[in-house]
C-alpha atoms as a PDB file:
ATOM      1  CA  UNK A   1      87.517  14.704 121.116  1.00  0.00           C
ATOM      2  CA  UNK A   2      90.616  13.171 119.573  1.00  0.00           C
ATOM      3  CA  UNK A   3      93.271  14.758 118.150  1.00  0.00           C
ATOM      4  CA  UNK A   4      95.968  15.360 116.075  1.00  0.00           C
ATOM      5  CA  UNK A   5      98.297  13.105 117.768  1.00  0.00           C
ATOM      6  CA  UNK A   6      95.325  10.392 118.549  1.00  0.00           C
ATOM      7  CA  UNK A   7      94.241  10.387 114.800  1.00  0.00           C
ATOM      8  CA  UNK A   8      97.656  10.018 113.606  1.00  0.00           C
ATOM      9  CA  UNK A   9      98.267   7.071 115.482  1.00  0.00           C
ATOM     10  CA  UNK A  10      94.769   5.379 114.576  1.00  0.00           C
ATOM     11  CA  UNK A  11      95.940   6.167 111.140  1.00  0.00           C
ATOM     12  CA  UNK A  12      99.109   4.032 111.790  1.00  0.00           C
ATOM     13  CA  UNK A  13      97.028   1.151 113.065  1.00  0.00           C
ATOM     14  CA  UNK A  14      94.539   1.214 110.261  1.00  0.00           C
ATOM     15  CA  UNK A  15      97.286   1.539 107.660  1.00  0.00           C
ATOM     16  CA  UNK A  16      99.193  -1.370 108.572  1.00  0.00           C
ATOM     17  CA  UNK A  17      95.726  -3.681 108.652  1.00  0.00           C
ATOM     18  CA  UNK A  18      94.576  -2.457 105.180  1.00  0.00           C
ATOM     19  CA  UNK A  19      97.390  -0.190 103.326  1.00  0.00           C
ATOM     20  CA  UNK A  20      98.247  -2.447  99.861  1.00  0.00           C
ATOM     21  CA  UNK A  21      95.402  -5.204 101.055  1.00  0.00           C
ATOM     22  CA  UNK A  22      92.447  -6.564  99.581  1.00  0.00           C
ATOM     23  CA  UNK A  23      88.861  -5.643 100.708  1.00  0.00           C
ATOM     24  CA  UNK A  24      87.418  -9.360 101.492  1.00  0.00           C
ATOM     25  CA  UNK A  25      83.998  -8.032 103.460  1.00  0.00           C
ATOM     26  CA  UNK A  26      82.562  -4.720 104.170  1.00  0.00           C
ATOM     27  CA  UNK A  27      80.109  -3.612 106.334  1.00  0.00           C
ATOM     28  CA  UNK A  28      78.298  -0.122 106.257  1.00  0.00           C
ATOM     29  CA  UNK A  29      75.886   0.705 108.865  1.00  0.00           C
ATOM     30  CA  UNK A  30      74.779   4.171 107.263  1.00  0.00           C
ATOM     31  CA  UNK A  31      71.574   3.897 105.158  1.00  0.00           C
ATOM     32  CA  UNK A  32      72.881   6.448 102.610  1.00  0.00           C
ATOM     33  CA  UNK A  33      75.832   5.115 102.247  1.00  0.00           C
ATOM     34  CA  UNK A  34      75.326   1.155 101.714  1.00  0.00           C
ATOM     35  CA  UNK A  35      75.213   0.963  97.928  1.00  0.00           C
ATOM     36  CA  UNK A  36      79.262   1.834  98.253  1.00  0.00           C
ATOM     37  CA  UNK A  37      79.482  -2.007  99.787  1.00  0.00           C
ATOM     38  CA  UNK A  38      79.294  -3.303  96.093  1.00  0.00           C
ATOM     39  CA  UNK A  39      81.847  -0.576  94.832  1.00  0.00           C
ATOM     40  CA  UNK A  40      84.566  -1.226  97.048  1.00  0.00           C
ATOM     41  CA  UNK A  41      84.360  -4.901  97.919  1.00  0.00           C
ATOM     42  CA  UNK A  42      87.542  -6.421  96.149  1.00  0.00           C
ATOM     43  CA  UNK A  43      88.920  -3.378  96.038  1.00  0.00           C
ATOM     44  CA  UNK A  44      92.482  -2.721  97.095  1.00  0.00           C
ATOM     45  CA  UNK A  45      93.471   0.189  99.968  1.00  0.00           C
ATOM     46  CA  UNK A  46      96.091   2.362  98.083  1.00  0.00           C
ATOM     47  CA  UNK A  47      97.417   4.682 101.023  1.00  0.00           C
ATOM     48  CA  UNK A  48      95.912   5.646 104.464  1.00  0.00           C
ATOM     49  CA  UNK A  49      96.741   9.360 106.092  1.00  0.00           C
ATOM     50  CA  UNK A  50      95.918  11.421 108.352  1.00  0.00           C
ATOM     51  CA  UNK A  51      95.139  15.239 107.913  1.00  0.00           C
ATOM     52  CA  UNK A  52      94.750  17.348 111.115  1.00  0.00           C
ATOM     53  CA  UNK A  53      91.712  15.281 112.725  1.00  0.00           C
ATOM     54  CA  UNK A  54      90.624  13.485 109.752  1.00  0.00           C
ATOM     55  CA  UNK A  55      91.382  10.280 108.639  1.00  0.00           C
ATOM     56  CA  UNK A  56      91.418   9.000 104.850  1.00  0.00           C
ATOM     57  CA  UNK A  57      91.271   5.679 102.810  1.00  0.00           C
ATOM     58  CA  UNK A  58      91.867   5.816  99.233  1.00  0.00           C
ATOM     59  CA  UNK A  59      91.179   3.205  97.206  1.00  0.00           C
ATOM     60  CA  UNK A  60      91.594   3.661  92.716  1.00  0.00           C
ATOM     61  CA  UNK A  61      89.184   6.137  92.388  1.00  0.00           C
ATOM     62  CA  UNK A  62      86.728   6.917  96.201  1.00  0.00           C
ATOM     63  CA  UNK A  63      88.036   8.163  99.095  1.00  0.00           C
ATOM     64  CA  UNK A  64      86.373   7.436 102.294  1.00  0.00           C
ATOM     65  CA  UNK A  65      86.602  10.389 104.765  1.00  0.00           C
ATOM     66  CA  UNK A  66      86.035  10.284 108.614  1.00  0.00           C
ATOM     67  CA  UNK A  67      86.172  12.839 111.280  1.00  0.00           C
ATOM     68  CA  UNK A  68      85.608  11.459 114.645  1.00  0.00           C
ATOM     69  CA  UNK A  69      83.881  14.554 116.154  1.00  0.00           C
ATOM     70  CA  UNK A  70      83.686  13.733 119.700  1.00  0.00           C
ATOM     71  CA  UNK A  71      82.628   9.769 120.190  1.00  0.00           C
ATOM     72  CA  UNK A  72      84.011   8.408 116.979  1.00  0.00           C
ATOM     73  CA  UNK A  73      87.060   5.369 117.731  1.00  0.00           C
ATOM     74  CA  UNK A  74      89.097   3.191 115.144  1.00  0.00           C
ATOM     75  CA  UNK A  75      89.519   0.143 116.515  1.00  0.00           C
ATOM     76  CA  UNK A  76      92.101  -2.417 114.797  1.00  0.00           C
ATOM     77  CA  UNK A  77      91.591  -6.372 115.260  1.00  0.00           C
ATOM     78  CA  UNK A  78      92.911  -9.629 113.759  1.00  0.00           C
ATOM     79  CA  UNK A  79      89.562 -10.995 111.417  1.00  0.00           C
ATOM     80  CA  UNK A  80      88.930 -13.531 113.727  1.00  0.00           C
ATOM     81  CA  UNK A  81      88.727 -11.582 116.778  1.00  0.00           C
ATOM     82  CA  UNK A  82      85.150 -10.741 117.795  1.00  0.00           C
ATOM     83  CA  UNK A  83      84.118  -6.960 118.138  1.00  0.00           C
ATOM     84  CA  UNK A  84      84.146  -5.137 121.146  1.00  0.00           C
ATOM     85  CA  UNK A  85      81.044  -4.783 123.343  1.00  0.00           C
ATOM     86  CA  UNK A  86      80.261  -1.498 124.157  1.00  0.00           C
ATOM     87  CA  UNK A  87      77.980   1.298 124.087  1.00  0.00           C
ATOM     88  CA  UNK A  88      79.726   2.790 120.640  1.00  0.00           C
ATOM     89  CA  UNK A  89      77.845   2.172 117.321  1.00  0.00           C
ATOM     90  CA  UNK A  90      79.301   0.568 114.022  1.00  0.00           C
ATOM     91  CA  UNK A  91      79.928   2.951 110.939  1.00  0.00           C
ATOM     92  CA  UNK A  92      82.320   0.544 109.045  1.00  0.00           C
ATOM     93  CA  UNK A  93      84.160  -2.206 109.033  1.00  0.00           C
ATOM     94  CA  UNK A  94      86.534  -3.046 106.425  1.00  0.00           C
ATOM     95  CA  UNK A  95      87.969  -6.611 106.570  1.00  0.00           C
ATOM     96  CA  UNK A  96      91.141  -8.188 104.804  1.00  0.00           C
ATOM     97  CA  UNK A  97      92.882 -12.180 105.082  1.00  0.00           C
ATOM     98  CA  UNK A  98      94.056 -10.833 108.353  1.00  0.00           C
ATOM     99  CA  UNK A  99      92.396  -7.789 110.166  1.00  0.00           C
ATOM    100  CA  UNK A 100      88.931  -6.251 110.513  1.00  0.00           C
ATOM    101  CA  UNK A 101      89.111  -2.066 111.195  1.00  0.00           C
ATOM    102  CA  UNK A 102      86.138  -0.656 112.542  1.00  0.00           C
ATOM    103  CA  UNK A 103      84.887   2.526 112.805  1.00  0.00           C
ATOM    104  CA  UNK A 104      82.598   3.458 115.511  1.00  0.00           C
ATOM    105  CA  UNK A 105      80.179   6.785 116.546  1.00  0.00           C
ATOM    106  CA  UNK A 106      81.878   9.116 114.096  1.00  0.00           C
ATOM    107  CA  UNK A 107      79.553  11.438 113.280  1.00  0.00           C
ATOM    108  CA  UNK A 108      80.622  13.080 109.992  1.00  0.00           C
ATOM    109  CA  UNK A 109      81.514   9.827 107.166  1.00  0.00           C
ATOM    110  CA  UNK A 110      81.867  11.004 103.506  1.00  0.00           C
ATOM    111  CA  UNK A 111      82.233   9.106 100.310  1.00  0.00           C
ATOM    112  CA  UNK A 112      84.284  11.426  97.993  1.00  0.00           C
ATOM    113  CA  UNK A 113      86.051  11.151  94.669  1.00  0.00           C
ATOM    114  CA  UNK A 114      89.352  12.218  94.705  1.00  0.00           C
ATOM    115  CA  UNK A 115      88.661  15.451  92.681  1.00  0.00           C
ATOM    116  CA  UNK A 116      86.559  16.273  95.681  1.00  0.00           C
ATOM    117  CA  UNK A 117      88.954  16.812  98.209  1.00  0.00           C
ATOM    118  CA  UNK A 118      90.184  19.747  97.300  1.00  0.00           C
ATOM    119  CA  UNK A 119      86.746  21.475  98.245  1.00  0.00           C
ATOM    120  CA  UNK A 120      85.755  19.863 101.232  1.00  0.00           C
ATOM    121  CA  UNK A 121      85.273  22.104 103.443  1.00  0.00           C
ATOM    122  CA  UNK A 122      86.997  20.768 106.313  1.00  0.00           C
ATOM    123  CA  UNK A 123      90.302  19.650 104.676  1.00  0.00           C
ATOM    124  CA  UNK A 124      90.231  22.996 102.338  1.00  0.00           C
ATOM    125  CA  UNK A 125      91.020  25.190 105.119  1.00  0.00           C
ATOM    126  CA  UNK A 126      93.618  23.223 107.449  1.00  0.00           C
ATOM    127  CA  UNK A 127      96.889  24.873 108.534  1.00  0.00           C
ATOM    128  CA  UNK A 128      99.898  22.991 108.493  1.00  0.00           C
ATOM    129  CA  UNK A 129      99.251  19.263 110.173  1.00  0.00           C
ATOM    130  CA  UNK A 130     101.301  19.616 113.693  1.00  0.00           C
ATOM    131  CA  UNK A 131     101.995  15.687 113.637  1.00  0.00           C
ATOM    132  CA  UNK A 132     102.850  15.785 110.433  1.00  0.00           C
ATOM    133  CA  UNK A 133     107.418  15.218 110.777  1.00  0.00           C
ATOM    134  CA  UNK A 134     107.132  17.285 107.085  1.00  0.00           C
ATOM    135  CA  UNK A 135     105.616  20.375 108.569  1.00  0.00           C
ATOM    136  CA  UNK A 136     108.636  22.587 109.546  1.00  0.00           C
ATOM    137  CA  UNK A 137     109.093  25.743 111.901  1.00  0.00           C
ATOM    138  CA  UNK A 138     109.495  27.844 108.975  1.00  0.00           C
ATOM    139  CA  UNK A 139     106.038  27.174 107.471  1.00  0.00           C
ATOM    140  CA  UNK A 140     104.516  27.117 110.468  1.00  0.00           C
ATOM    141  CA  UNK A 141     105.824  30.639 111.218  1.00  0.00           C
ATOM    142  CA  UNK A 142     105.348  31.985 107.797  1.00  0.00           C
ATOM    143  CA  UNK A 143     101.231  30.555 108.477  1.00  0.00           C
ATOM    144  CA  UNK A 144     101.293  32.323 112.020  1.00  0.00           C
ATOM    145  CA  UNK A 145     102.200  35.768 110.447  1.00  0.00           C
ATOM    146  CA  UNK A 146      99.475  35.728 107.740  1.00  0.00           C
ATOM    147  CA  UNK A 147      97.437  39.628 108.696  1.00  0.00           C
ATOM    148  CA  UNK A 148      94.469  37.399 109.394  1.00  0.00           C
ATOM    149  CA  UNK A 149      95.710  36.218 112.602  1.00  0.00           C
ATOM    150  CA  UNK A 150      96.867  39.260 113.962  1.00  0.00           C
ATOM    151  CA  UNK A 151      94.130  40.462 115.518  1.00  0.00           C
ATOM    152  CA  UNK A 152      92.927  36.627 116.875  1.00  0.00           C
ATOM    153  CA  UNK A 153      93.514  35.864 120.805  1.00  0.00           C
ATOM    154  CA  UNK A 154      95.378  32.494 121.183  1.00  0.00           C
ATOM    155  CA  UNK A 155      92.444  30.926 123.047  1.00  0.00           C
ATOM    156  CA  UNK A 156      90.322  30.682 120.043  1.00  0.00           C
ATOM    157  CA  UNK A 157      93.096  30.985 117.576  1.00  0.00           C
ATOM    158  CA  UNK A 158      94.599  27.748 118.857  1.00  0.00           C
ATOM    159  CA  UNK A 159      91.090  25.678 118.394  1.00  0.00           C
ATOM    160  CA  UNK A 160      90.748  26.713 114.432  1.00  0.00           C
ATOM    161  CA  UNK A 161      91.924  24.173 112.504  1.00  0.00           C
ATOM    162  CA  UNK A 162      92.860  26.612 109.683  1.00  0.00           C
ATOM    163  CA  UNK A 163      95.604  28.394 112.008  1.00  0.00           C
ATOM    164  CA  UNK A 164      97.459  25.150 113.189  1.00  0.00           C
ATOM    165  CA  UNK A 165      95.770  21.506 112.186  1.00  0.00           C
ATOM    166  CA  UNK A 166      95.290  19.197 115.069  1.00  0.00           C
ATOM    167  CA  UNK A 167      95.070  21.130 118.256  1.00  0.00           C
ATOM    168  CA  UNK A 168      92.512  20.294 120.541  1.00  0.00           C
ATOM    169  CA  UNK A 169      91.553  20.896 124.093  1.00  0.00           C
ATOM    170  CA  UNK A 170      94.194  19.555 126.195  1.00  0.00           C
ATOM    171  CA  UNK A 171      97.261  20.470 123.318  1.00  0.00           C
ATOM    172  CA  UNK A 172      96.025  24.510 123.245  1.00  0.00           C
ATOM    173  CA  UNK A 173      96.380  24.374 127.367  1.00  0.00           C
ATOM    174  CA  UNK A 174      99.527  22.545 127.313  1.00  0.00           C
ATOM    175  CA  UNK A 175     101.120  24.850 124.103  1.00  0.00           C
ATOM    176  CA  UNK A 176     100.296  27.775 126.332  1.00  0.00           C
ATOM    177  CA  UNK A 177     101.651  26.713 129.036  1.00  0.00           C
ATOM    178  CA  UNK A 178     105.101  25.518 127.542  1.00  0.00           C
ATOM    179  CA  UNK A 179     105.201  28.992 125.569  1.00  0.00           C
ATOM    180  CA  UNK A 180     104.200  30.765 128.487  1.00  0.00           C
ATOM    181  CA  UNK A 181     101.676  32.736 126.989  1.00  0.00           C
ATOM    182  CA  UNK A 182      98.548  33.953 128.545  1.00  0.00           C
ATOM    183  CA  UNK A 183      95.326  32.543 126.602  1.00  0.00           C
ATOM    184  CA  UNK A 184      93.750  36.244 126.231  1.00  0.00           C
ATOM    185  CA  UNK A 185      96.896  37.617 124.294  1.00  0.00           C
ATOM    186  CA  UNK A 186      96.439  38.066 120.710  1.00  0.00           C
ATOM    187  CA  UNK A 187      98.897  37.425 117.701  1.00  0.00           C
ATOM    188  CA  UNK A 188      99.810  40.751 117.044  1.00  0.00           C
ATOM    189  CA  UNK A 189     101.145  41.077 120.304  1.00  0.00           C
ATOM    190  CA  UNK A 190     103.396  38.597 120.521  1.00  0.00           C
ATOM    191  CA  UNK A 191     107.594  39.168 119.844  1.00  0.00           C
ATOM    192  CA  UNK A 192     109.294  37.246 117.755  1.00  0.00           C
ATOM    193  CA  UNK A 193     110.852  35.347 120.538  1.00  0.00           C
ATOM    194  CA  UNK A 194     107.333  34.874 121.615  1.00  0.00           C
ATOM    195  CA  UNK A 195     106.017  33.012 118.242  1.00  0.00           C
ATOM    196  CA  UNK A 196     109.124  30.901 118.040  1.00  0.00           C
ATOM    197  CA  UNK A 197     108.176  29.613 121.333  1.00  0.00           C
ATOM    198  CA  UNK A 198     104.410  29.473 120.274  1.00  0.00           C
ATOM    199  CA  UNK A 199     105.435  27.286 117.165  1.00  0.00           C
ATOM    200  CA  UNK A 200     108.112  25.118 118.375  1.00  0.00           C
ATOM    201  CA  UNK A 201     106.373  23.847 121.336  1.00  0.00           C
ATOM    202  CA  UNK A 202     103.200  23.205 119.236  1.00  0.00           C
ATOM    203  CA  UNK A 203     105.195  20.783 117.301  1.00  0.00           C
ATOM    204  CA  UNK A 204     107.542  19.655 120.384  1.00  0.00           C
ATOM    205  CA  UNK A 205     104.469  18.827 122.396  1.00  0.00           C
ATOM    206  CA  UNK A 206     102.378  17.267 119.311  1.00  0.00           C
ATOM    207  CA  UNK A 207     104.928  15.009 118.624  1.00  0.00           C
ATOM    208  CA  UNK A 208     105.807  13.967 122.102  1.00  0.00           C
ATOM    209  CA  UNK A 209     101.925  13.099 122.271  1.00  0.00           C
ATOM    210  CA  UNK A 210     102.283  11.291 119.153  1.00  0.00           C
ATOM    211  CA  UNK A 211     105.081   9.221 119.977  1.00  0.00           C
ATOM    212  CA  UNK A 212     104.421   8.669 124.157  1.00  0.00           C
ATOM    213  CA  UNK A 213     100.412   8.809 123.797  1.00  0.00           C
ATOM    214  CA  UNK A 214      98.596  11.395 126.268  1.00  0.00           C
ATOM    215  CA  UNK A 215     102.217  12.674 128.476  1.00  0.00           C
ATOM    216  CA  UNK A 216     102.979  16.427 127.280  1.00  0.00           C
ATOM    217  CA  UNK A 217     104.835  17.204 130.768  1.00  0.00           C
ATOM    218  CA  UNK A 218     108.893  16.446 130.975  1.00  0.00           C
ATOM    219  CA  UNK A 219     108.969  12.334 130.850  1.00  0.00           C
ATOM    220  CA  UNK A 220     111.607  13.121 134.063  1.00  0.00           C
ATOM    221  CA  UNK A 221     108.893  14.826 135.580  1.00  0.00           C
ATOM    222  CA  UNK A 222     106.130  12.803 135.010  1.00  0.00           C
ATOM    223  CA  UNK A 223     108.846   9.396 136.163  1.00  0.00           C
ATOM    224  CA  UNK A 224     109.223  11.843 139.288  1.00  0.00           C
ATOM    225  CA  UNK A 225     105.494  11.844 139.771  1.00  0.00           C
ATOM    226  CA  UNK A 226     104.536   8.633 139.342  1.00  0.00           C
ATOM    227  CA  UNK A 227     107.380   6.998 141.677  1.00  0.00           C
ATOM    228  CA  UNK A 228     105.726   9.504 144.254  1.00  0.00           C
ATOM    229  CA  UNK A 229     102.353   7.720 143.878  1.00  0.00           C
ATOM    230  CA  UNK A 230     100.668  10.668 141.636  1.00  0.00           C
ATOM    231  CA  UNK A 231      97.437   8.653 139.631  1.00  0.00           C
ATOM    232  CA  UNK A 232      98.640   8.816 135.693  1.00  0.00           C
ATOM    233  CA  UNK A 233      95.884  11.391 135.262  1.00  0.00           C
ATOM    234  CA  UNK A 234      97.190  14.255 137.348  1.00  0.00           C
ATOM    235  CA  UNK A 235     100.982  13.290 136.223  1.00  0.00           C
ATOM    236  CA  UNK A 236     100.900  13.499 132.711  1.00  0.00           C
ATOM    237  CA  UNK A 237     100.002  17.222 131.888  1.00  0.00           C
ATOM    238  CA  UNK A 238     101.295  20.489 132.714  1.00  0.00           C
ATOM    239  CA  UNK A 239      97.938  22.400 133.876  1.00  0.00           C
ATOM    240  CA  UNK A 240      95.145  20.510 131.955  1.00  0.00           C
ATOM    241  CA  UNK A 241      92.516  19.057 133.833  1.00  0.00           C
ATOM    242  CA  UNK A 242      94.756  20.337 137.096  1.00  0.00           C
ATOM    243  CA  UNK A 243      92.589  22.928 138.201  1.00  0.00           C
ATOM    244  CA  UNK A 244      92.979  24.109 141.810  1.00  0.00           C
ATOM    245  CA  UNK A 245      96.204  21.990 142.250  1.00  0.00           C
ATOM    246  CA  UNK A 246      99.925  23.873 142.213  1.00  0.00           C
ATOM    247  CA  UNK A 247     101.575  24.660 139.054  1.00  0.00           C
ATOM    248  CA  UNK A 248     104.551  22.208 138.663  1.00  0.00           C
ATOM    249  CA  UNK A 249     107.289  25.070 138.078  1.00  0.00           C
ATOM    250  CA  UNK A 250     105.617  27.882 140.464  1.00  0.00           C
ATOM    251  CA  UNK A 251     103.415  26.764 142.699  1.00  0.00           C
ATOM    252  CA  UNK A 252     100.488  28.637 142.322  1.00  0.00           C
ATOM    253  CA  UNK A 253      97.053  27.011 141.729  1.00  0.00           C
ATOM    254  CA  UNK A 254      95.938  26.384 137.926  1.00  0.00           C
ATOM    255  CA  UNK A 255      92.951  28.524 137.079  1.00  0.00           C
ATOM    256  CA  UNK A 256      89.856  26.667 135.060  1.00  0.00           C
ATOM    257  CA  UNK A 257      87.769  28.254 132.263  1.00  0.00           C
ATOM    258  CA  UNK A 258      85.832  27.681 129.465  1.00  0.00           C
ATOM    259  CA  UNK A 259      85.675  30.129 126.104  1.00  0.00           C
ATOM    260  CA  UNK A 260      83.539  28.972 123.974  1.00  0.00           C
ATOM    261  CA  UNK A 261      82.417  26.344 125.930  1.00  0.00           C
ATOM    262  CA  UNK A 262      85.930  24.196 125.719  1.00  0.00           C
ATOM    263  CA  UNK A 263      87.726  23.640 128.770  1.00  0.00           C
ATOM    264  CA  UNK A 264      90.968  25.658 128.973  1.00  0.00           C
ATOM    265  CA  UNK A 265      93.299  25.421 131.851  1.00  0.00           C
ATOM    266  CA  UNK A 266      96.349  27.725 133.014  1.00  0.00           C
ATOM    267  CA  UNK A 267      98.777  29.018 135.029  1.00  0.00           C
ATOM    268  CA  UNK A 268      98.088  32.806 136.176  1.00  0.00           C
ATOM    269  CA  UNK A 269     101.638  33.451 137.575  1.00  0.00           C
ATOM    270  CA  UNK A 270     103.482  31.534 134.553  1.00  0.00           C
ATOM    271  CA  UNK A 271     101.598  32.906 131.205  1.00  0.00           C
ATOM    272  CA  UNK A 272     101.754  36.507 130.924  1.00  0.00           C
END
């Protein structure tokens, strides 16, 4: 599943293609939703963002809201270019002079009016957007120490998009990891020391992803790696996906699990 950091820079992409453009065509492949074709063809893109995993185009008065879920992909193309073929299914495409954006596989597509978003239930609830360069360590801690976190263990905490927007899978191993936390210690039993650690390499380590796409270890390190012959994939993260190979600071082999069902790697000897 994408996230933060991958839906912040699909936001980029689509905003420079349609941000201030005319909507020449429009194609939507939902059944429920094709009577918005006529509504927004002609229409001019006003601003594109990005909150936590969800991306939004507002146009005057409709917003269209997209979370990817687990298949969905923006792709970005000049108009004349023809559309990938692949196994992914069309949503939308929006079309201006210059560049068709397409949406593909995203499972959860809504059609809202602005007064709407306020109460969707997804975008209601985030915590402050990790990507986001206006989201500070100060609201991030003042968010952290809320009572209703206390009690929460940082391997499920880390996953709720109302605690911290935008973590997924591979950011909650990596934040871990960095802060050198264990995944079964809770909120309330962290020092202060501890949560400035927990919140400053969330953003450290979102933003790196945002910026050098899918490398959260040391760019030294990962250089070091690489010039060693190391395959890109078992180079550019601390302990994700490195299960039963040696921790890069101790040695000792990176443990595998799965709470909840969502893979979770770590380092036994480094996160206490």
């Amino acid at each position: 599943m994408p996230e933060g950091p991958e839906i912040h820079r699909a936001a980029d992409k689509v905003r420079k293609a349609l941000q201030h453009k005319e909507i020449e065509d429009i194609e939507i492949t939902l059944p429920q939703y094709t009577s918005w074709k006529k509504k927004l063809l002609g229409k001019k893109v006003n601003k594109v963002e990005a909150q936590g995993k969800a991306l939004l185009i507002y146009f005057d008065d409709i917003v269209v809201y997209s979370h990817n879920q687990l298949y969905g992909r923006w792709t970005v193309n000049l108009k004349k270019t023809a559309p990938r073929k692949w196994n992914r299914s069309l949503r939308i495409s929006y079309s201006t002079d210059k560049h068709t954006c397409r949406l593909w596989s995203a499972t959860d597509i809504l059609f809202l009016e602005k007064w709407e978003l306020s109460g969707h239930p997804y975008l209601a609830k985030l915590g402050p957007d990790i990507v986001n360069p206006e989201t500070t360590i100060g609201e991030m801690m003042n968010h952290l120490n809320k009572d209703k976190f206390k009690r929460r263990r940082l391997k499920t905490l880390l996953l709720d998009q109302g605690f911290f927007s935008g973590v997924g899978n591979y950011l909650r191993s990596e934040i871990l990891f960095t802060a050198s936390l264990h995944p079964d210690r809770t909120v309330g039993s962290l020092t202060e020391e501890e949560k400035n650690a927990l919140v400053e390499q969330t953003l450290f380590l979102a933003r790196q992803s945002y910026e050098i796409p899918g490398i959260t270890v040391d760019l030294e390190l990962y250089q070091k790696l690489r010039d060693k012959g190391e395959s890109r994939s078992w180079s550019r993260h601390w302990v994700f996906t490195r299960n039963e190979r040696p921790c890069h600071q101790c040695g000792d082999l990176i443990l595998h699990t799965r709470p909840g069902g969502r893979r979770l790697d770590y380092c036994p000897s480094c996160q206490h």
